[in-house]
PDB file of N, CA and C in Angstrom:
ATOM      1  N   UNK A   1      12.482 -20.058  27.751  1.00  0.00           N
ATOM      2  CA  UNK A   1      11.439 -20.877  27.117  1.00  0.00           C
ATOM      3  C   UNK A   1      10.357 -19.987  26.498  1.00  0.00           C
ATOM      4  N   UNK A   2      10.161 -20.374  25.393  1.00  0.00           N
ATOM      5  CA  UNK A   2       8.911 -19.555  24.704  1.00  0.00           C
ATOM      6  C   UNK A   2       7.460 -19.869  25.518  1.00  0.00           C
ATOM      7  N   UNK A   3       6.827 -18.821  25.621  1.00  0.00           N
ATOM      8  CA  UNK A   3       5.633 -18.328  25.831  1.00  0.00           C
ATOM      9  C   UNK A   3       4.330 -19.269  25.171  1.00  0.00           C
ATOM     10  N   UNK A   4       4.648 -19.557  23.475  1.00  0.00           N
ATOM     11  CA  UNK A   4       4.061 -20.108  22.735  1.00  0.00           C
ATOM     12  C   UNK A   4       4.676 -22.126  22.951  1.00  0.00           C
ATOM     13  N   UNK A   5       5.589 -22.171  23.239  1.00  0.00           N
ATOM     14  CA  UNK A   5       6.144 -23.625  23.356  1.00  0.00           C
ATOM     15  C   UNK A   5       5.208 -24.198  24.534  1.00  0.00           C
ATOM     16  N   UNK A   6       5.764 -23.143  25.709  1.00  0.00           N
ATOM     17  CA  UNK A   6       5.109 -23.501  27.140  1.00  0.00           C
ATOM     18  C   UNK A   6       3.216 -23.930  26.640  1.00  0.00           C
ATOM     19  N   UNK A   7       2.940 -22.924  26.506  1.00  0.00           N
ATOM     20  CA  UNK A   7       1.313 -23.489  25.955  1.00  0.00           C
ATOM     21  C   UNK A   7       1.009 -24.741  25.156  1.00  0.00           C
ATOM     22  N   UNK A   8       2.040 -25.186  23.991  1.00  0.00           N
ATOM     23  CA  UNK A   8       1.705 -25.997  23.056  1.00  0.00           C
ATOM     24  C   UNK A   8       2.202 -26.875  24.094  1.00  0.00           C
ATOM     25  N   UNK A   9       2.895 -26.996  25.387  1.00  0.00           N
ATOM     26  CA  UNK A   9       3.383 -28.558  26.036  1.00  0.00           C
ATOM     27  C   UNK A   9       1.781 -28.509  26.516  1.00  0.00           C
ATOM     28  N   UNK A  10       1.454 -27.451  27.453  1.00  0.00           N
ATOM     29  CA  UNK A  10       0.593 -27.517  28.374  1.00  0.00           C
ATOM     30  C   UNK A  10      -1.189 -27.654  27.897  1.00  0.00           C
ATOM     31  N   UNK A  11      -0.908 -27.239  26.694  1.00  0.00           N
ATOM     32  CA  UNK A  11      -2.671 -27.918  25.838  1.00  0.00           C
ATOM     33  C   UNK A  11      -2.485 -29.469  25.916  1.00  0.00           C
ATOM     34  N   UNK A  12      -2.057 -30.087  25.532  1.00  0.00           N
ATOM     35  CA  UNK A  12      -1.972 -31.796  25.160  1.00  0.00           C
ATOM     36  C   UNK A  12      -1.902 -32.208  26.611  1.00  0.00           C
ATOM     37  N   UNK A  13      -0.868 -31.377  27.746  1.00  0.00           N
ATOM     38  CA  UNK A  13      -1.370 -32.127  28.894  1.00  0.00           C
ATOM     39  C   UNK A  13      -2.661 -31.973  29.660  1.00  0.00           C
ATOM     40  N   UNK A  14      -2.707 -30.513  29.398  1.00  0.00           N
ATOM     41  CA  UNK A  14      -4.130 -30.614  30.253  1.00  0.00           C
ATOM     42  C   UNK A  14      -5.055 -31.478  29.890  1.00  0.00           C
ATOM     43  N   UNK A  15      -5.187 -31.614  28.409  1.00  0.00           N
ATOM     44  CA  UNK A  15      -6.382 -32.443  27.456  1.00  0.00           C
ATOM     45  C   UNK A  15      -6.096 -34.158  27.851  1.00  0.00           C
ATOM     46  N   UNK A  16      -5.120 -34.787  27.800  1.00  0.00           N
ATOM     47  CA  UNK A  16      -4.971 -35.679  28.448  1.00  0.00           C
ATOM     48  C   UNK A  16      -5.023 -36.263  29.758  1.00  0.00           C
ATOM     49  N   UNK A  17      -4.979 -34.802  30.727  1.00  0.00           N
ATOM     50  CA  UNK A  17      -5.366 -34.928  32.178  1.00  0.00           C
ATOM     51  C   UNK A  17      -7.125 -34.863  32.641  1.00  0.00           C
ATOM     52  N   UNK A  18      -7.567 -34.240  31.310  1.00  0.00           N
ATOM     53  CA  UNK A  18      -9.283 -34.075  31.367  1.00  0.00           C
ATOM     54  C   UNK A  18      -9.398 -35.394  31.048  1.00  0.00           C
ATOM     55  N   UNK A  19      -8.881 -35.989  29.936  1.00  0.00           N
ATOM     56  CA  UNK A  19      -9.641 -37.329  29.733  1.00  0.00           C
ATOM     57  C   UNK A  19      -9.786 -38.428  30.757  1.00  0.00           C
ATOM     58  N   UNK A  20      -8.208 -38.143  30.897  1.00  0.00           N
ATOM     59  CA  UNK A  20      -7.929 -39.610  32.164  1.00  0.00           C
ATOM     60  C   UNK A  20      -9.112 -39.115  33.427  1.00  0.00           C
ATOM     61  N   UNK A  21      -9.337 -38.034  33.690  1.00  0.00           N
ATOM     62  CA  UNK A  21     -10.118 -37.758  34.599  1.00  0.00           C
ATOM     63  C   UNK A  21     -12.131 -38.147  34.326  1.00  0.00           C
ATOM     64  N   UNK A  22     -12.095 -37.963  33.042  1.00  0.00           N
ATOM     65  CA  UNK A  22     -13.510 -38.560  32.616  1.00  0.00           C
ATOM     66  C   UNK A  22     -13.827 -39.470  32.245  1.00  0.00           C
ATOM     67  N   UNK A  23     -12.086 -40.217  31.954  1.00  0.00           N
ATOM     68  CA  UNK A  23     -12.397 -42.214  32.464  1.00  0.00           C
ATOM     69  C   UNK A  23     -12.553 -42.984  33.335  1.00  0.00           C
ATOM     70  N   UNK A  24     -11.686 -42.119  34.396  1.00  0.00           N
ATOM     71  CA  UNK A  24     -12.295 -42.108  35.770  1.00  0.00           C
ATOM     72  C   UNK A  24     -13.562 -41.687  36.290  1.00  0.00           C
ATOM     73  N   UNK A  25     -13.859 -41.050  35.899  1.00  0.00           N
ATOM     74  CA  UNK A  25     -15.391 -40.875  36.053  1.00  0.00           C
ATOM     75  C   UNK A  25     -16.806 -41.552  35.332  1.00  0.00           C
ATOM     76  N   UNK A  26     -16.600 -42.191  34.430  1.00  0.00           N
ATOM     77  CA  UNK A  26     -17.271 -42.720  33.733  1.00  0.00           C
ATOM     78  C   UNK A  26     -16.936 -44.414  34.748  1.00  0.00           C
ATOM     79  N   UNK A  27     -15.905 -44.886  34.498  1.00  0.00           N
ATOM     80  CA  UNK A  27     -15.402 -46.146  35.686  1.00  0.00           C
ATOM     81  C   UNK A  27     -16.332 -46.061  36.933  1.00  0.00           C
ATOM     82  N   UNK A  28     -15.917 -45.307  37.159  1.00  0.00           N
ATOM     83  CA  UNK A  28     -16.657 -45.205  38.821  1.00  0.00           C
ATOM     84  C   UNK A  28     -18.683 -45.072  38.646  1.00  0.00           C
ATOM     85  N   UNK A  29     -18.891 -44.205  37.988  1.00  0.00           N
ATOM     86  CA  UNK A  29     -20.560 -44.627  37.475  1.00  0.00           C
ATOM     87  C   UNK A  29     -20.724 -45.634  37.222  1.00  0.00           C
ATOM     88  N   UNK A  30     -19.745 -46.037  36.628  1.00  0.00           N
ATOM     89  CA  UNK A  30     -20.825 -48.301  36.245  1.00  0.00           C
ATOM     90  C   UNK A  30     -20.093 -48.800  37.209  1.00  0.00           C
ATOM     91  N   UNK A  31     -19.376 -48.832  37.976  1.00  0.00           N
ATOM     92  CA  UNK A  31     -19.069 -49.195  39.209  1.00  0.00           C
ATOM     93  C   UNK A  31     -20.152 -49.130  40.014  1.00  0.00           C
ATOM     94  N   UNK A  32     -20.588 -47.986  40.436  1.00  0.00           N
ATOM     95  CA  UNK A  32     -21.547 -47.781  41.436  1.00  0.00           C
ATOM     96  C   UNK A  32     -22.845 -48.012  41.535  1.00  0.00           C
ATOM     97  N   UNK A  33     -23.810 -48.763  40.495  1.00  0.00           N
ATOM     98  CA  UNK A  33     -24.596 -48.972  40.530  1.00  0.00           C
ATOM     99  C   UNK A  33     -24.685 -50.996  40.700  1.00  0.00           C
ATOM    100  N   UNK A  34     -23.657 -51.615  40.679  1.00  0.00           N
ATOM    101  CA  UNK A  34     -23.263 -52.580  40.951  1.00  0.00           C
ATOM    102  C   UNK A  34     -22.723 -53.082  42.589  1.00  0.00           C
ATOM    103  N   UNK A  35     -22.179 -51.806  42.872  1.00  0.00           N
ATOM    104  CA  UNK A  35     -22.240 -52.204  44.383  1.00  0.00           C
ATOM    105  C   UNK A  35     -23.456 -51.766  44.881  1.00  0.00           C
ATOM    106  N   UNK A  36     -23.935 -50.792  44.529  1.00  0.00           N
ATOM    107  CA  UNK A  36     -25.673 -50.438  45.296  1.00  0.00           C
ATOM    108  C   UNK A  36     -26.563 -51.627  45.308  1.00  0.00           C
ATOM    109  N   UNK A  37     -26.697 -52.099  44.228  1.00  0.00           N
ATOM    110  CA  UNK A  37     -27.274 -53.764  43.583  1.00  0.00           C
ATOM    111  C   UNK A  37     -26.697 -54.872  44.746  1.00  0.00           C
ATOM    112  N   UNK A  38     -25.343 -55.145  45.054  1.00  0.00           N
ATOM    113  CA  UNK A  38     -25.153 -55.829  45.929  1.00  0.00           C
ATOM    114  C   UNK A  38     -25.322 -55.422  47.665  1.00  0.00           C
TER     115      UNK A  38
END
């Protein structure tokens, strides 16, 4: 396997694993000020 392939899989996943992770994080902030409220 190329050197250069391996990277071009592994940019798009990491970048897609950051996002899903800062939708999750963004979720959980307006989450949490709604259960504090209750």
């Amino acid at each position: 396997m190329e050197p250069a392939a391996a990277l071009h899989f592994s940019l798009p996943a990491s970048l897609l694993l950051l996002l899903l992770l800062l939708l999750s994080l963004c979720a959980l902030v307006s989450v949490l000020p709604c259960s504090v409220c209750v």
